[in-house]
Protein backbone atom coordinates (compact mmCIF):
# COMPACT_ATOMS: atom_id res chain seq x y z
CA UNK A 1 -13.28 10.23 13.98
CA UNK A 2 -13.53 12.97 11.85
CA UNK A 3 -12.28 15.65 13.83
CA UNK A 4 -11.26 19.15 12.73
CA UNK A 5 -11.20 18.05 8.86
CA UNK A 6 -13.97 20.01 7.42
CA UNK A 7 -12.53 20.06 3.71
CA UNK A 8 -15.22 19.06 1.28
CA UNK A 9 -14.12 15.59 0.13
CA UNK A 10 -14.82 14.75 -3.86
CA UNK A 11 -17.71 12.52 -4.44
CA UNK A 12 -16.06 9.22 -5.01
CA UNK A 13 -16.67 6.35 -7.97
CA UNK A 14 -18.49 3.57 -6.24
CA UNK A 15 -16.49 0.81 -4.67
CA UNK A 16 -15.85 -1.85 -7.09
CA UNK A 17 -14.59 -5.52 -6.38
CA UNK A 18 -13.46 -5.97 -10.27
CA UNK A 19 -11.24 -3.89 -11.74
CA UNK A 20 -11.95 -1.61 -14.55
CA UNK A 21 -9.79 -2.35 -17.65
CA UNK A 22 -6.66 -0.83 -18.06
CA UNK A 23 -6.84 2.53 -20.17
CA UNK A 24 -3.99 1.55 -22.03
CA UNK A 25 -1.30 -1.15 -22.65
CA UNK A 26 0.39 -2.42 -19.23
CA UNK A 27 3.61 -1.24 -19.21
CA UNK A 28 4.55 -2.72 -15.91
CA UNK A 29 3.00 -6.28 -14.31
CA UNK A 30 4.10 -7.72 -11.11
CA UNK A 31 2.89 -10.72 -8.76
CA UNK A 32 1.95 -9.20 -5.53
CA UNK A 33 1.88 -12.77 -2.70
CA UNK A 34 1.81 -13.56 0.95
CA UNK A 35 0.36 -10.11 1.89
CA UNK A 36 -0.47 -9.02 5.14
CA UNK A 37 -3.14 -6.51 5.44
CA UNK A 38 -2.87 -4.64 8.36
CA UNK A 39 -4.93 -1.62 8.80
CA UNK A 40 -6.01 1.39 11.37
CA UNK A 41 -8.63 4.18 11.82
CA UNK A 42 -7.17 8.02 11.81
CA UNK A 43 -8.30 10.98 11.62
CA UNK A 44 -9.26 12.00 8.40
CA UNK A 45 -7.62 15.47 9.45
CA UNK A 46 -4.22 13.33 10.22
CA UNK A 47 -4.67 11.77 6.83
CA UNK A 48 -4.80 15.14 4.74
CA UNK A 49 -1.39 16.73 5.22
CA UNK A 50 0.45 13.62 3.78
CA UNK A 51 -1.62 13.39 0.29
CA UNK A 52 -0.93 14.88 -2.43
CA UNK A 53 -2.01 18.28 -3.90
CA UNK A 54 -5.77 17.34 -5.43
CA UNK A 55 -5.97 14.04 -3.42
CA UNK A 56 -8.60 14.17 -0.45
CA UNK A 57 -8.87 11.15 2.55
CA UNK A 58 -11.25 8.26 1.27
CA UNK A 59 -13.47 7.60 3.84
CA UNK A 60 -15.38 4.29 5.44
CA UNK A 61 -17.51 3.96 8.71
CA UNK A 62 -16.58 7.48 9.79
CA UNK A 63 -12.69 7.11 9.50
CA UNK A 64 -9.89 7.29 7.32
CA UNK A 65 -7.65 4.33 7.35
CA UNK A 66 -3.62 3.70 7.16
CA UNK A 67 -2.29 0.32 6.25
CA UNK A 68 0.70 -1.85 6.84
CA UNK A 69 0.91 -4.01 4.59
CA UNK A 70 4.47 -6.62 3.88
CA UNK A 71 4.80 -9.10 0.79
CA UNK A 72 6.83 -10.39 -1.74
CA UNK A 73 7.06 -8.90 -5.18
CA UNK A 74 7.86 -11.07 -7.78
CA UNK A 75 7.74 -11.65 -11.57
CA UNK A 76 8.01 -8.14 -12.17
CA UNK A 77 8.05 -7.17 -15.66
CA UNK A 78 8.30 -3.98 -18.03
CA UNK A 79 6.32 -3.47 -21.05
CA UNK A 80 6.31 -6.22 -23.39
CA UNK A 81 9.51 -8.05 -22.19
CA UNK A 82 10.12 -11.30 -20.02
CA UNK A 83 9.88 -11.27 -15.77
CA UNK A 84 13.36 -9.57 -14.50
CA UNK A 85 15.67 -12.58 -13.07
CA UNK A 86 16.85 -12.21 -9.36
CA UNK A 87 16.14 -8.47 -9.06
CA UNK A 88 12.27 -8.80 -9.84
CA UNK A 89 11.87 -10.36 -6.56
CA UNK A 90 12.11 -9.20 -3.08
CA UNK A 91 10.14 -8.44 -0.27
CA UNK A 92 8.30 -5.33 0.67
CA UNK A 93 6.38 -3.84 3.19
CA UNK A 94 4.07 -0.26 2.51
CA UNK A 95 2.90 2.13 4.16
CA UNK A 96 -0.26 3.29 2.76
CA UNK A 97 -3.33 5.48 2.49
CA UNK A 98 -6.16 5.97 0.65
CA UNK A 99 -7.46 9.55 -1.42
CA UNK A 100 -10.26 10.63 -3.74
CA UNK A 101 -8.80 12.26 -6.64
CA UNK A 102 -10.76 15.22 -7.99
CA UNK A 103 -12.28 13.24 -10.30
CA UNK A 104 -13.43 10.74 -8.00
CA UNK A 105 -11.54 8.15 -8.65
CA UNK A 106 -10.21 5.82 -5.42
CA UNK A 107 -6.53 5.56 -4.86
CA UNK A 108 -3.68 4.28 -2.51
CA UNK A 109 -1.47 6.99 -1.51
CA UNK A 110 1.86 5.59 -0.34
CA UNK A 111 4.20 7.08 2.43
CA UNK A 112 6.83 4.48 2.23
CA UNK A 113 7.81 1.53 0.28
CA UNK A 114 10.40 -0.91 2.14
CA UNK A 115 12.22 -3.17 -0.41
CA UNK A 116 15.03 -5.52 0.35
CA UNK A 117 16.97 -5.24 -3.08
CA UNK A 118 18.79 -1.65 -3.79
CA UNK A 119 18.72 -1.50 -7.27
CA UNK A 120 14.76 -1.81 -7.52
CA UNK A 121 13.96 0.47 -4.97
CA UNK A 122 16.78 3.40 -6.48
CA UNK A 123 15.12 2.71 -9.92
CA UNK A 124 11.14 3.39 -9.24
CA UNK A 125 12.42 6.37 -6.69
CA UNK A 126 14.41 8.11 -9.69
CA UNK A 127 11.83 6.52 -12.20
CA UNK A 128 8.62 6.74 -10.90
CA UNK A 129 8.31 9.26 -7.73
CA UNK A 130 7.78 6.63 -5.52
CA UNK A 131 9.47 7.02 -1.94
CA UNK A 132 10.64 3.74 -2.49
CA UNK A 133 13.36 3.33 0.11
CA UNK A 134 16.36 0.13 0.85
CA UNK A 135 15.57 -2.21 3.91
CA UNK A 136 17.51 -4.96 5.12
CA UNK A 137 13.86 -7.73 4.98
CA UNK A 138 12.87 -11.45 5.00
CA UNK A 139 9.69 -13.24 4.73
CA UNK A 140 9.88 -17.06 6.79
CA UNK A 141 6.79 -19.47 6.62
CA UNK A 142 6.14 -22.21 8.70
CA UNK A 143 4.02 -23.50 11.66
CA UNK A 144 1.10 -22.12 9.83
CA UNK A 145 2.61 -18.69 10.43
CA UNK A 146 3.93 -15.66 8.42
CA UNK A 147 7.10 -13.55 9.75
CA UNK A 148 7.85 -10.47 8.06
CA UNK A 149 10.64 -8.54 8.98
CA UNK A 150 12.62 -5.40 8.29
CA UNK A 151 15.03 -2.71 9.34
CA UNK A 152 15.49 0.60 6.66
CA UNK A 153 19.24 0.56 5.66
CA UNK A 154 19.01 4.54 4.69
CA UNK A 155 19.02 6.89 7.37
CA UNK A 156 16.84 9.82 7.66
CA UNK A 157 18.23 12.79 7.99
CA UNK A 158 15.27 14.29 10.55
CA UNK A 159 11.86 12.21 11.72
CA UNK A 160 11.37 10.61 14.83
CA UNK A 161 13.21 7.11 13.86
CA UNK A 162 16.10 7.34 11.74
CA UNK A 163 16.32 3.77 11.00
CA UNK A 164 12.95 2.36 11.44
CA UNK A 165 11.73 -1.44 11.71
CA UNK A 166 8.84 -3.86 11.67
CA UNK A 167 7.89 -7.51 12.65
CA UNK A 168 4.52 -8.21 11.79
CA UNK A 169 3.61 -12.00 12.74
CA UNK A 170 0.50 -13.15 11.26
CA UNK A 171 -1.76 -16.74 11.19
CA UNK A 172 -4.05 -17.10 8.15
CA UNK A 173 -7.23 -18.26 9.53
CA UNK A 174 -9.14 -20.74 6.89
CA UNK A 175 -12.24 -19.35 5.86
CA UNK A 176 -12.70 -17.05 2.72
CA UNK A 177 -13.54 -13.48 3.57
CA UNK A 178 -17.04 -12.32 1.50
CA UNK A 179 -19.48 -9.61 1.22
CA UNK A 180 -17.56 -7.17 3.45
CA UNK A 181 -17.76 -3.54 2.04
CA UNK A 182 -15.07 -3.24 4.65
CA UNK A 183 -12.33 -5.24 2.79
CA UNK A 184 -13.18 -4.16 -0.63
CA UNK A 185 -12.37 -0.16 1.07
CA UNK A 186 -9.01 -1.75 2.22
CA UNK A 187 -7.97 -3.72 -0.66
CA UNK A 188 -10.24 -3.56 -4.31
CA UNK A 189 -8.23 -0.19 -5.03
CA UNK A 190 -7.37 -0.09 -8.93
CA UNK A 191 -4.78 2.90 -9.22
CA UNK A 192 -2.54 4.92 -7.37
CA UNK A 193 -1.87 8.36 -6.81
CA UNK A 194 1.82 9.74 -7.17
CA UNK A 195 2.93 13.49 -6.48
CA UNK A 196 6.16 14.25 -8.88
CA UNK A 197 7.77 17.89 -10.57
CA UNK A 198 4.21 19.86 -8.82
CA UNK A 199 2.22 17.10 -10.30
CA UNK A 200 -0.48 14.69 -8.93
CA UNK A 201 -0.63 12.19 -11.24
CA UNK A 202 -3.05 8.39 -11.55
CA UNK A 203 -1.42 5.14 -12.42
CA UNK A 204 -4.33 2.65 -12.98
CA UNK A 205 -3.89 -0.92 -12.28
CA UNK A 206 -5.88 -4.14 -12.92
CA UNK A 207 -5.62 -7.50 -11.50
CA UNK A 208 -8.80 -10.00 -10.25
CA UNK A 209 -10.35 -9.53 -7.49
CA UNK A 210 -8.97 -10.30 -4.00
CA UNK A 211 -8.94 -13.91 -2.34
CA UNK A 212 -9.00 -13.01 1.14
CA UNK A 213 -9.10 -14.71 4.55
CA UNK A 214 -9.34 -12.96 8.29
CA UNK A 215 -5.84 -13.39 10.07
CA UNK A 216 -4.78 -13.10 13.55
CA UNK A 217 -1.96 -10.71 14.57
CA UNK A 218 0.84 -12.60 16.93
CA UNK A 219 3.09 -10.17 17.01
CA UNK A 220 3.66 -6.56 15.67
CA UNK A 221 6.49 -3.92 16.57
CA UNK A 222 6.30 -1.50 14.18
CA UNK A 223 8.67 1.90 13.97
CA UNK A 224 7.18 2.95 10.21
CA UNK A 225 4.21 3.83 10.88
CA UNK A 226 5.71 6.63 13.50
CA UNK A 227 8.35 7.23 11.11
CA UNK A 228 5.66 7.65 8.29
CA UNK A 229 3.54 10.43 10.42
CA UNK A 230 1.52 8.47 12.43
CA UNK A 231 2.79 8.25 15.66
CA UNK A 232 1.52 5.93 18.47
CA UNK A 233 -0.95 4.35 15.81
CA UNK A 234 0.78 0.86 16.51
CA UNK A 235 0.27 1.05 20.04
CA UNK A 236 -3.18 0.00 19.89
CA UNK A 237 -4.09 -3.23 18.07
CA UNK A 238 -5.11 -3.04 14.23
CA UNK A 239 -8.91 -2.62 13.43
CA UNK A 240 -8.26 -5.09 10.56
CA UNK A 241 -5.90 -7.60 10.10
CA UNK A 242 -6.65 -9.58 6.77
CA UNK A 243 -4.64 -12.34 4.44
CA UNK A 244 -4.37 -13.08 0.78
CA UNK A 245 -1.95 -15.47 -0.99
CA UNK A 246 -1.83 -13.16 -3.94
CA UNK A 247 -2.30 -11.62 -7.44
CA UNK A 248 -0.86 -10.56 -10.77
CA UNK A 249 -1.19 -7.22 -11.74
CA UNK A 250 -0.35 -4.65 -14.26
CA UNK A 251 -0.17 -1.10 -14.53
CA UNK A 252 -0.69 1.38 -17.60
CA UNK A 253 0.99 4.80 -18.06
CA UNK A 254 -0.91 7.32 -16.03
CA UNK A 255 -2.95 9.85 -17.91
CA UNK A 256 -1.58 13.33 -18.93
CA UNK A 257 -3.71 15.20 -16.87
CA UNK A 258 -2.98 16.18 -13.45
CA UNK A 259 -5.15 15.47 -10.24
């Protein structure tokens, strides 16, 4: 799957399933639940052009990987003060990839974040650099199924789908998901890289380790992956399709250096 990418890719930190601790004092902690994994092989070379300056594709079995992945956020916090009422929860659904920084460190790179409440998603655009971006979403359980749902309320002004959507249907299976280096690639990431003023900068994060089951897909129709760059990727079925009922998590302040 490699293709034409022939860029020499940083040696990466070694895959972890427990977070390191935070370098600093958590400025922002969220609860992360009902997440749908959802994940692809690309090209490494189709990966490359949408990371940011420093950041190289993270590799696993020969491919780079893009994820879908909807939730709910909730209990989100800042700094040393109490959970946000009403507007610290609301679903979301990602679009994400994943980079080796130059100094090895693993990352998620993210091409969109979907989030039902406008405020939120205006504030950690302005705030943070994240393309954050207002969807019209909802989450229903029942049946032993998970619906997620969503339709972008801001148009873009070019791209292939100015309004883009996703369902993404999922049924937990029972059954805890262990010893697979696979899922740790996908999921036991502990930072993020974010590209803001010419800078690539690392947020870590911390949070325990992932309870995961398999899931099967029941129905997917997905425009944000296209809309994201990645065109006829949810054509074909997902290589991965995991569950996980949740986590808490916290960031720290990223360091001053750039990637």
């Amino acid at each position: 799957m490699c293709g034409a990418y022939a860029r020499p890719v940083p040696a990466p930190e070694p895959l972890s399933r427990l977070a390191p601790a935070l370098p600093g004092r958590a400025v922002i902690s969220q609860h992360w639940g009902d997440l749908a994994f959802l994940h692809w092989r690309v090209d490494p070379a189709l990966v490359a052009p949408h990371l940011p300056p420093g950041v190289e594709p993270d590799v696993f079995d020969g491919s780079s990987w893009v994820g879908l992945i909807p939730f709910e956020l909730s209990h989100s916090a800042f700094g040393p003060f109490p959970p946000v009422p009403w507007l610290g929860r609301f679903a979301e659904t990602n679009v994400r990839l994943y980079g080796v920084g130059p100094d090895g460190r693993r990352s998620v790179v993210f091409r969109t974040l979907e989030a039902s409440k406008l405020l939120p998603a205006v504030t950690a655009r302005v705030g943070l650099g994240l393309p954050y971006t207002w969807a019209d979403m909802s989450i229903v359980r029942g049946g032993g199924l998970i619906a997620y749902s969503s339709r972008r309320n801001w148009p873009a002004a070019d791209g292939p789908v100015p309004r883009p959507r996703t369902r993404v249907v999922v049924r937990p299976r029972p059954g805890a998901v262990v010893d697979d280096p696979r899922a740790d690639f996908l999921t036991a990431r502990w930072g993020m890289h974010v590209a803001r003023g010419g800078r690539t900068r690392f947020w870590p994060n911390h949070h325990a380790s992932w309870s995961l089951t398999a899931a099967d897909l029941v129905e997917l129709d997905d425009e944000l992956l296209a809309a994201t760059g990645f065109a006829g990727v949810a054509a074909r079925p997902p290589d991965s399709v995991l569950y996980s009922r949740g986590v808490s998590t916290r960031f720290a302040l990223p360091a001053r250096r750039s990637a």
